[in-house]
Protein backbone atom coordinates (compact mmCIF):
# COMPACT_ATOMS: atom_id res chain seq x y z
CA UNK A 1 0.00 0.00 0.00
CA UNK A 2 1.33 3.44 -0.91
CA UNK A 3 2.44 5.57 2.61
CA UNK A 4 2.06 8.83 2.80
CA UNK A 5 4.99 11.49 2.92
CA UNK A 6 4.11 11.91 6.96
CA UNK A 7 4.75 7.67 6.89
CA UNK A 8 7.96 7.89 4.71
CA UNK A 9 9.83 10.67 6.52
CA UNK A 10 9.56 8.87 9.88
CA UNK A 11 10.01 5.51 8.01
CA UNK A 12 13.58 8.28 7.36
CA UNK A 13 13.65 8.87 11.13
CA UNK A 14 14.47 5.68 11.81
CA UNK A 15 17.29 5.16 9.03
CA UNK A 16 18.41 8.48 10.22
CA UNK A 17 18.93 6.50 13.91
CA UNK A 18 20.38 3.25 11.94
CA UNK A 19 22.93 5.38 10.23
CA UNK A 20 24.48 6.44 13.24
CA UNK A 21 24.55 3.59 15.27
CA UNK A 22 25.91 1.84 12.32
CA UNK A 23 28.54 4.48 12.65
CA UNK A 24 29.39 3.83 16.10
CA UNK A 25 29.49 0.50 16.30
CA UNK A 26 31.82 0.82 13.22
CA UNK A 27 33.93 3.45 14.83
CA UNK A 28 33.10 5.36 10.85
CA UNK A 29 31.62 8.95 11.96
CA UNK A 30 29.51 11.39 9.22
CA UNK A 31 28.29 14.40 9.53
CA UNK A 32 24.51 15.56 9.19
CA UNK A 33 24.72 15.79 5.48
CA UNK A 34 25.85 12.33 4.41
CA UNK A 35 23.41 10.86 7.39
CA UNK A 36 20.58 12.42 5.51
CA UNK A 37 22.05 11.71 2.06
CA UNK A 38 21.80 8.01 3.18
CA UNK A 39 18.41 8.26 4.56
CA UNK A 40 17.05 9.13 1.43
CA UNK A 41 19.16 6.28 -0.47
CA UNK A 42 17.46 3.93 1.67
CA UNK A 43 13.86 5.58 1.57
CA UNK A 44 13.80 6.93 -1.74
CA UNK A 45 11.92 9.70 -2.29
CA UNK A 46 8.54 9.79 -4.68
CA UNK A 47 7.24 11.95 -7.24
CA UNK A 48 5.40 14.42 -4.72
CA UNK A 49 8.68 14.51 -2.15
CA UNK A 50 10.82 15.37 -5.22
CA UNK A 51 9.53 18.58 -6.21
CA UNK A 52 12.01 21.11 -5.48
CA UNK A 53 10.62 24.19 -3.18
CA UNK A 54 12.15 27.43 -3.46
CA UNK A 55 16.14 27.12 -2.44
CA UNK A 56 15.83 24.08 -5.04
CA UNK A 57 15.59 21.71 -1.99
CA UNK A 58 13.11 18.72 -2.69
CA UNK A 59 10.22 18.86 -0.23
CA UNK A 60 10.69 15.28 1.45
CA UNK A 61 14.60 16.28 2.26
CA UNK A 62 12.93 19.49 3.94
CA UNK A 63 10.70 17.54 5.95
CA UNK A 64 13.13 15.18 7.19
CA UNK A 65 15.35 17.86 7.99
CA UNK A 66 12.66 19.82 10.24
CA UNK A 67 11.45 15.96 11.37
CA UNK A 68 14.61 15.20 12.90
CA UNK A 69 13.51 17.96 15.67
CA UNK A 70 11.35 14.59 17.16
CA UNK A 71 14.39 12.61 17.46
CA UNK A 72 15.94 15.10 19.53
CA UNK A 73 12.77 15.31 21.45
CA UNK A 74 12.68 11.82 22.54
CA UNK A 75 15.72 12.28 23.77
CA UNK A 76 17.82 9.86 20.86
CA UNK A 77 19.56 12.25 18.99
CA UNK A 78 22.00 15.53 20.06
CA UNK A 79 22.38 18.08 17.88
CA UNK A 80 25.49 20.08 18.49
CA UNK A 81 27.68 22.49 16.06
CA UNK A 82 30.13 19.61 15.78
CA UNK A 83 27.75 17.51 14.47
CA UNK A 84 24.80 15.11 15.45
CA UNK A 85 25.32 11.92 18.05
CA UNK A 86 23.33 9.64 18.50
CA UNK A 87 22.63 8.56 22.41
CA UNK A 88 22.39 5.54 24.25
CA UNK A 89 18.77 5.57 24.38
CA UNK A 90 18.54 6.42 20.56
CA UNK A 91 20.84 3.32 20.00
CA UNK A 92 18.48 1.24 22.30
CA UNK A 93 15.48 2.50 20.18
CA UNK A 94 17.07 1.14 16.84
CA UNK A 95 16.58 -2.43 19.17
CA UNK A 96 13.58 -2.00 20.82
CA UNK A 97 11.53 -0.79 17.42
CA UNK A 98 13.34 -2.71 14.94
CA UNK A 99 10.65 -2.54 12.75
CA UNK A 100 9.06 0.82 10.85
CA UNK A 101 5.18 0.72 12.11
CA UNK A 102 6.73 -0.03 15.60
CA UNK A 103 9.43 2.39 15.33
CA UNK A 104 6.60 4.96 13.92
CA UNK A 105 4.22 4.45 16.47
CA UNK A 106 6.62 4.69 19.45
CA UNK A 107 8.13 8.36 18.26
CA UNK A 108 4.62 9.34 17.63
CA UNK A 109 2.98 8.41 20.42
CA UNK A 110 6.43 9.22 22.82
CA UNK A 111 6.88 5.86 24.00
CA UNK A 112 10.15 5.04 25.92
CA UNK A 113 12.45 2.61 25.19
CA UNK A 114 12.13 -0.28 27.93
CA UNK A 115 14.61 0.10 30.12
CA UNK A 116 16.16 -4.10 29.88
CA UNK A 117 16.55 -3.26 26.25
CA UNK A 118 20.32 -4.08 25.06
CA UNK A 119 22.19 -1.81 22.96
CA UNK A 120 23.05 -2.99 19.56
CA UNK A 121 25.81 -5.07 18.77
CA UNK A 122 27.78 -5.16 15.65
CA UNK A 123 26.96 -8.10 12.73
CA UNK A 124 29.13 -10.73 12.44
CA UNK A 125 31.75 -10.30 9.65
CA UNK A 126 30.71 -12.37 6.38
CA UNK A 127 33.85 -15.35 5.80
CA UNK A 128 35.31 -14.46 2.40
CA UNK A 129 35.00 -17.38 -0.02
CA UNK A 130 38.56 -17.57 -1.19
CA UNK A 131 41.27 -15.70 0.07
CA UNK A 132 42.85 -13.12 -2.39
CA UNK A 133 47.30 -12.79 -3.36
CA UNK A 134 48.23 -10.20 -0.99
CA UNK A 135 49.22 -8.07 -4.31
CA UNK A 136 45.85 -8.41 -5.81
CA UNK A 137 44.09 -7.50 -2.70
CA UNK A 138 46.21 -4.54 -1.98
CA UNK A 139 45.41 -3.06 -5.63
CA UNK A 140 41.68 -4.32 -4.76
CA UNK A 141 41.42 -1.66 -1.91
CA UNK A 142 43.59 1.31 -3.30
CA UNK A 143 40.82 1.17 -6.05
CA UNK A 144 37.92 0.72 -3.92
CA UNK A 145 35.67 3.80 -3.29
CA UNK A 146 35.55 4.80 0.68
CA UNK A 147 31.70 4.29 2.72
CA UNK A 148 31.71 7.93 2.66
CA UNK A 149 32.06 7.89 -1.15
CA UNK A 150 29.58 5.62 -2.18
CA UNK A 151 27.11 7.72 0.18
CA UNK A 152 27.83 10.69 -1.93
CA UNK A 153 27.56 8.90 -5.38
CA UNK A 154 24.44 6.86 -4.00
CA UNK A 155 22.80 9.98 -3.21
CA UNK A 156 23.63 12.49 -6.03
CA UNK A 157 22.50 9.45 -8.44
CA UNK A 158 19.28 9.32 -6.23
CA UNK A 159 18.24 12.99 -6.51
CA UNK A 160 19.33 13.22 -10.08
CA UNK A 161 17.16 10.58 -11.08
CA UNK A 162 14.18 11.42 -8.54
CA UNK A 163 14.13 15.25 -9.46
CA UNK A 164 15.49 16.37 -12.81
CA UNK A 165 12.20 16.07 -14.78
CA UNK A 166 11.07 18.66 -12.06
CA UNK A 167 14.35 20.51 -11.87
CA UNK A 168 13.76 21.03 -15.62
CA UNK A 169 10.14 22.21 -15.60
CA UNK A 170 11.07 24.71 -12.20
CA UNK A 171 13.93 26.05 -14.37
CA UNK A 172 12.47 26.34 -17.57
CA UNK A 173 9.28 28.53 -15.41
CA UNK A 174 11.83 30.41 -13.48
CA UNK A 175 13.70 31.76 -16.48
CA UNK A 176 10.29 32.52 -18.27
CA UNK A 177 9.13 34.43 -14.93
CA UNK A 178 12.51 36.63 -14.73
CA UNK A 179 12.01 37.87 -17.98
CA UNK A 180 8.68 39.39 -16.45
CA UNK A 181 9.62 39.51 -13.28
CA UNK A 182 11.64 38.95 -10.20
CA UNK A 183 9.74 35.51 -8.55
CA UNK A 184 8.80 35.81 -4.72
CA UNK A 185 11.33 34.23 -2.18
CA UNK A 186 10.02 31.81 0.37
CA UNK A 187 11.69 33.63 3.31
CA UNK A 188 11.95 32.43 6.78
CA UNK A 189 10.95 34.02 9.54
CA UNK A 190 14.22 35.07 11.22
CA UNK A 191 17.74 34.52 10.21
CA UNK A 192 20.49 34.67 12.44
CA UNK A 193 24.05 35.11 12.52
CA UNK A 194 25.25 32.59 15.29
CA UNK A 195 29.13 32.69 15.70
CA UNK A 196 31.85 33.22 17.98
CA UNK A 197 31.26 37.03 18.07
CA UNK A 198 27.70 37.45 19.28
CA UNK A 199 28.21 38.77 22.66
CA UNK A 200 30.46 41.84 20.43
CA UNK A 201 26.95 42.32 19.11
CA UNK A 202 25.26 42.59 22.88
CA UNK A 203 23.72 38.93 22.81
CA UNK A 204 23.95 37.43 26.35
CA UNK A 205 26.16 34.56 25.05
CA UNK A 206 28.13 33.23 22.10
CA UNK A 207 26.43 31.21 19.03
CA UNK A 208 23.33 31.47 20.19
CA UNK A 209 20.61 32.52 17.30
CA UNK A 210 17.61 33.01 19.88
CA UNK A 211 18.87 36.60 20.58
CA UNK A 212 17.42 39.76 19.17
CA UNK A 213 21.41 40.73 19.09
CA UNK A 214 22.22 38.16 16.52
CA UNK A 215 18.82 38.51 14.01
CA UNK A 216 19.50 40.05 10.47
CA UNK A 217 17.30 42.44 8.93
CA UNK A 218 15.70 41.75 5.21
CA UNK A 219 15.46 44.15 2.73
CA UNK A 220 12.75 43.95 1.05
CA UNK A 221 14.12 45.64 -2.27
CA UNK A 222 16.80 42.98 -2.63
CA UNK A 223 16.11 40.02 -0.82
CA UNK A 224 18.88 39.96 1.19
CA UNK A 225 19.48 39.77 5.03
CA UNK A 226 21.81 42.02 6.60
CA UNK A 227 23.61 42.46 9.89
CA UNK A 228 26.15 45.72 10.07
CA UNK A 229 28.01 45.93 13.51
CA UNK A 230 30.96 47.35 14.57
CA UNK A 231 33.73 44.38 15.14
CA UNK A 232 37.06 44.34 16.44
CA UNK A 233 40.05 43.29 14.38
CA UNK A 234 40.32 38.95 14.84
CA UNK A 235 39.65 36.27 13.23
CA UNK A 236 35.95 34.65 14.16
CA UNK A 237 33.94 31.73 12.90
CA UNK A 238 29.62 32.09 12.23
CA UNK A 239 27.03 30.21 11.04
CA UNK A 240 23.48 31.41 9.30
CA UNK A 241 20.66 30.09 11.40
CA UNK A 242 17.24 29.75 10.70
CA UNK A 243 14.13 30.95 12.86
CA UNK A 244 15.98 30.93 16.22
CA UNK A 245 17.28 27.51 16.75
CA UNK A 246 20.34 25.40 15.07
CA UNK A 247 16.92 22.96 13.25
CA UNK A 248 18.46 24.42 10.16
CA UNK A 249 21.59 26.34 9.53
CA UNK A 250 24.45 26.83 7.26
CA UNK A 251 27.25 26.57 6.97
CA UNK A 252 30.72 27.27 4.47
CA UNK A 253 29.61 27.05 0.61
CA UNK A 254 25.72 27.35 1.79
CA UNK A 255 26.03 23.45 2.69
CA UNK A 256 22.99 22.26 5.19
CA UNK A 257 24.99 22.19 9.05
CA UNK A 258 28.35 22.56 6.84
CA UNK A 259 31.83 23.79 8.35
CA UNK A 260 31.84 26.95 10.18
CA UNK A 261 32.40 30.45 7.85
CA UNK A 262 35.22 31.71 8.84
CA UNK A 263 36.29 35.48 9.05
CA UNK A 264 39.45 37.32 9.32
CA UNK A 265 38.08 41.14 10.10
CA UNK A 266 40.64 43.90 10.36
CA UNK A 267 38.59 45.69 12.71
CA UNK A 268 35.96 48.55 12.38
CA UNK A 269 32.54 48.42 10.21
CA UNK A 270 31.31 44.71 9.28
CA UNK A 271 28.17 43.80 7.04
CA UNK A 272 27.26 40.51 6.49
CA UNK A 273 25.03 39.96 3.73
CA UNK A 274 22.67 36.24 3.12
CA UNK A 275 20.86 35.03 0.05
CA UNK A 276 18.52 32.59 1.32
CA UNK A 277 17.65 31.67 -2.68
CA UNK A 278 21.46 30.22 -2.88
CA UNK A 279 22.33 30.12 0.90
CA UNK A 280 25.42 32.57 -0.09
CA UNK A 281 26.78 35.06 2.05
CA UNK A 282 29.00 38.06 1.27
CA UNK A 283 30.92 39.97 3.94
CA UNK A 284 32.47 43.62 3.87
């Protein structure tokens, strides 16, 4: 029976949770972007999650991204700006709702895990059928494309072939409405500039986008939000995020809870400038 796009993204909770215990119980750790990359490999995305929203992000990667806010809710996942960890408790879920109607129905409803429930423990390794020449296995591995790879090539083939028919019809309407004019942005309620620097900008702490201190302004003409301050000469590190909280943010080269922009100010007048169309930022 077909699931809805409610069913599917936490049916994407859950790989979300196997991805990172995989990771820890394989010592392999990946950051938010190539956990979600994988969640969609495994839970492909349909027709009506494809289509791309403005940003040219498909609407079922949105909603898992916002969706993973229940995770952290029930307590299995921690979201922090060095990247997301999955607890004990989240590792304990993977066990206790192995399946994804049980799995679904506990996050729903906000049923604990029971407390006897045993973490996961690792597969046993697969005996190879015949043992490669040590010179043919060597060249074996130097060729063979990292976990981390295969992610990336898994999901770029993935989106490619789940969106471009839509990509193609959002471009083709885009360019046609430009000639006219300018489309309307889909802009989110509050952007903030969360970085080592915000208590230089009267915010009662450091990276923390909840303050007033930290908000940027949008100008309406352009499209753009702003933040001008006065800054001392250093070198500081920021991230853009969204609508008070660290749900979404980005990071270096606009990439979804990416690296940390970093900034080398000589000291004086600073304006930082975001394009939420192309997550860019400029800074003078």
């Amino acid at each position: 029976m077909r699931k809805t796009a409610a069913e599917n993204t936490n049916i994407r909770l859950k790989a979300v949770l196997d991805v990172l215990a995989e990771g820890v119980l394989s010592g392999e750790s990946q950051n938010a972007g190539a956990v979600l990359a994988e969640a969609l490999v495994r839970v492909p995305l349909n027709a009506y999650e494809a289509e791309l929203l403005s940003g040219g992000i498909p609407r079922g990667h949105k909603s898992l991204t916002t969706a993973t806010a229940k995770l952290v809710k029930a307590g299995w996942l921690v979201k922090g700006r060095s990247g997301w960890t999955i607890t004990e408790d989240g590792q304990r879920a993977t066990v206790a709702f192995a399946d994804a109607a049980s799995f679904s129905a506990a996050l729903d409803a906000g049923t604990p895990v029971p407390a006897d429930t045993p973490l996961p423990v690792a597969a046993p390794a697969k005996p190879a059928a015949k043992k490669a020449p040590a010179k043919a296995a060597a060249a074996k591995a130097e060729k063979a494309p990292s976990k981390a790879a295969k992610v990336v090539d898994k999901a770029a083939k993935l989106i490619e072939d789940a969106v471009a028919p839509v990509a193609k019809a959002v471009l083709k309407k885009a360019e046609a409405d430009a000639e006219a004019q300018a489309p309307a942005v889909d802009q989110p309620a509050a952007v903030a500039v969360a970085g080592d620097f915000n208590t230089l900008l009267g915010a009662p702490e450091n990276w923390a986008p909840q303050y007033d201190e930290a908000q940027m302004k949008l100008d309406e003409l352009d499209q753009l939000w702003k933040l001008s301050a006065e800054i001392p000469a250093g070198y500081y590190n920021f991230k853009i995020a969204l609508n008070r909280s660290w749900e979404e943010n980005y990071g270096a080269f606009g990439a979804f809870d990416g690296a940390n922009h970093e900034l080398h100010h000589s000291g004086g007048q600073l304006t930082i400038r975001y394009d939420h169309r192309t997550r860019d930022i400029t800074v003078n």
